[in-house]
Protein backbone atom coordinates (compact mmCIF):
# COMPACT_ATOMS: atom_id res chain seq x y z
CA UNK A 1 -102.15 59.54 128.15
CA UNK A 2 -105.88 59.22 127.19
CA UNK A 3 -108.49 61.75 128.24
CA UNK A 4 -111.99 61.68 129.22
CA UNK A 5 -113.80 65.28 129.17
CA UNK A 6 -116.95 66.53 130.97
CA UNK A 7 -117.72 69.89 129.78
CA UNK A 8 -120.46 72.14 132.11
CA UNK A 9 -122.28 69.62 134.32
CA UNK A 10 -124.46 72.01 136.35
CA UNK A 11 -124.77 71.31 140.12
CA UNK A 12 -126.53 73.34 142.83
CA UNK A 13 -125.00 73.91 145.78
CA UNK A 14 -124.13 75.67 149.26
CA UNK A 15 -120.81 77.12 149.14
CA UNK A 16 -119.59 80.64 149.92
CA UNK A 17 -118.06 82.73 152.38
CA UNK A 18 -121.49 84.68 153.20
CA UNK A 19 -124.21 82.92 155.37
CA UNK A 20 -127.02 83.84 152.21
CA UNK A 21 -124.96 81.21 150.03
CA UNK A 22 -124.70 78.52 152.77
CA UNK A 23 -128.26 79.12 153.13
CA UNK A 24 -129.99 79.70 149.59
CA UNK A 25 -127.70 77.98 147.52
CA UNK A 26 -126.50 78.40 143.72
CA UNK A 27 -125.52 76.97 140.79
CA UNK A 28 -121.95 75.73 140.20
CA UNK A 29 -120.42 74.72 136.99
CA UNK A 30 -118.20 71.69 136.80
CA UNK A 31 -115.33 70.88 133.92
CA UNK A 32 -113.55 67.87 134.19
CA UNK A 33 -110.24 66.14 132.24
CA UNK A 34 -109.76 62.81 133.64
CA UNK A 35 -106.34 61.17 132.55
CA UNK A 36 -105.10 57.62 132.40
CA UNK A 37 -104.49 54.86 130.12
CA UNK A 38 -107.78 54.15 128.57
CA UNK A 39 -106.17 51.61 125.38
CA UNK A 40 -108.11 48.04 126.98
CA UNK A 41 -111.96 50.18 126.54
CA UNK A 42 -110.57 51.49 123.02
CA UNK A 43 -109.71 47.25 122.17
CA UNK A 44 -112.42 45.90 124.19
CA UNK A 45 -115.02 47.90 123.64
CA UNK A 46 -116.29 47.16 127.48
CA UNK A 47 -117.34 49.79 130.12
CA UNK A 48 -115.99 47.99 132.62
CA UNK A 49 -112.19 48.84 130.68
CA UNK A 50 -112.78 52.35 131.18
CA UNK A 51 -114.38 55.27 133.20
CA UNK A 52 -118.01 55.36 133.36
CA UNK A 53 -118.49 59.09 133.34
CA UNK A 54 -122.02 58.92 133.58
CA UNK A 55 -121.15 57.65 137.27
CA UNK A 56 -118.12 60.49 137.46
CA UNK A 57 -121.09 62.82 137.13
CA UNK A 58 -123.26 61.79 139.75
CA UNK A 59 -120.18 61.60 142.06
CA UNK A 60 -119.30 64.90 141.57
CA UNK A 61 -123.03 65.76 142.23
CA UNK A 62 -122.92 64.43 145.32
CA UNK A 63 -119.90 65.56 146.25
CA UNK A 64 -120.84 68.81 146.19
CA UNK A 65 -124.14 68.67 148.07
CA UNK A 66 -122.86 66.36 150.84
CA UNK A 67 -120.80 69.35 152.42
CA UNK A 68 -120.30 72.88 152.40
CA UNK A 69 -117.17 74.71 151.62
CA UNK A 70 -116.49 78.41 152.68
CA UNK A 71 -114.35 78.19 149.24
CA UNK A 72 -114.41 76.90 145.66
CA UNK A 73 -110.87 75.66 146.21
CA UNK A 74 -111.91 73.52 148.90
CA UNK A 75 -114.52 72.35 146.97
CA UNK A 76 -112.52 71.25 143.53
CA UNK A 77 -110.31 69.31 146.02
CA UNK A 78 -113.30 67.55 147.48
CA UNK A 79 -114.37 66.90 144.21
CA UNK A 80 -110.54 65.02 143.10
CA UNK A 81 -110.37 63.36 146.19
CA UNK A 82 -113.87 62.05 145.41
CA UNK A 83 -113.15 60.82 141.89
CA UNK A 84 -109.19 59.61 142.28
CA UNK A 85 -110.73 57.49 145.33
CA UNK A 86 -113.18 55.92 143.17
CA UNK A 87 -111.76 55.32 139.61
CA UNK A 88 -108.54 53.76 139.72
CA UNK A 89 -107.95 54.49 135.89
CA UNK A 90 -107.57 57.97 136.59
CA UNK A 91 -104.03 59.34 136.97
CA UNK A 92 -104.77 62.77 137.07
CA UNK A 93 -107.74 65.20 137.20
CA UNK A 94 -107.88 68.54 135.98
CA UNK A 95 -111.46 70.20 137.70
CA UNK A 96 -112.58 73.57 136.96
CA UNK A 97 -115.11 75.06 139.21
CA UNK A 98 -117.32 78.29 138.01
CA UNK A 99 -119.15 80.20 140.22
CA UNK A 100 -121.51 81.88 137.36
CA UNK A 101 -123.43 83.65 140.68
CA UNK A 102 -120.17 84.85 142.53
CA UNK A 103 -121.44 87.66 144.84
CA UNK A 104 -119.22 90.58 143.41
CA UNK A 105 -121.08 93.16 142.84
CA UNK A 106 -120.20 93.88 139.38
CA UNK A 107 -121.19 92.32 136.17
CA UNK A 108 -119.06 88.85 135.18
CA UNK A 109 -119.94 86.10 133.90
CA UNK A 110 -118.10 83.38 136.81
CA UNK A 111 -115.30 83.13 139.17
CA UNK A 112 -113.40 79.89 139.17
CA UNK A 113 -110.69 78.18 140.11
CA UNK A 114 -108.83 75.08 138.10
CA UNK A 115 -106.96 72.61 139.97
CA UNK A 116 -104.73 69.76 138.59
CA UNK A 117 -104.42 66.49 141.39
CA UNK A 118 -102.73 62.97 140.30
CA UNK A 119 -102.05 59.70 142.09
């Protein structure tokens, strides 16, 4: 199986359990492996034989800021239900979604969760 690979797309957002994140919002990082059988675009040499993921991006964007999530989980499944709606060349998704601002209270660099969703 092929991969595609989108590596720290930034998005700002309004998810969290306390009504400060709902409210102010923060950054979220994105990672993405989309899998599927991407031979025709390596032959054809035609975006319309592959996965625009210039157009993955902006749906995950969106995704994100149409809604708000009480978790990241949630979230990351939005996010795969989004994209395996949308691009039928994708047979699986792995997302990975950092919370680089996670309300803690102690120095880390992100909380995240990774998810793996196929057709």
């Amino acid at each position: 199986m092929d991969e595609i690979r989108i590596v720290d797309l930034e998005v700002f957002a309004n998810h969290g359990v306390f009504p400060e994140e709902n409210a102010l919002g923060q950054k979220f990082i994105v990672n993405l492996v989309l899998r599927g059988d991407f031979s025709a675009a390596c032959k054809s040499d035609a975006l319309d034989d592959s996965v625009d993921y210039g157009a993955v991006c902006h749906l995950v964007d969106a995704t994100l800021r149409a809604s708000t999530f009480k978790l990241i989980e949630r979230a990351a499944q939005a996010v795969a239900d989004a994209v395996l709606d949308r691009f039928p060349l994708v047979q699986e998704i792995d997302i990975e979604l950092k919370k680089p601002w996670a309300p803690i209270g102690l120095p880390v660099a992100y909380a995240s969760v990774k998810i793996t969703r196929g057709r």
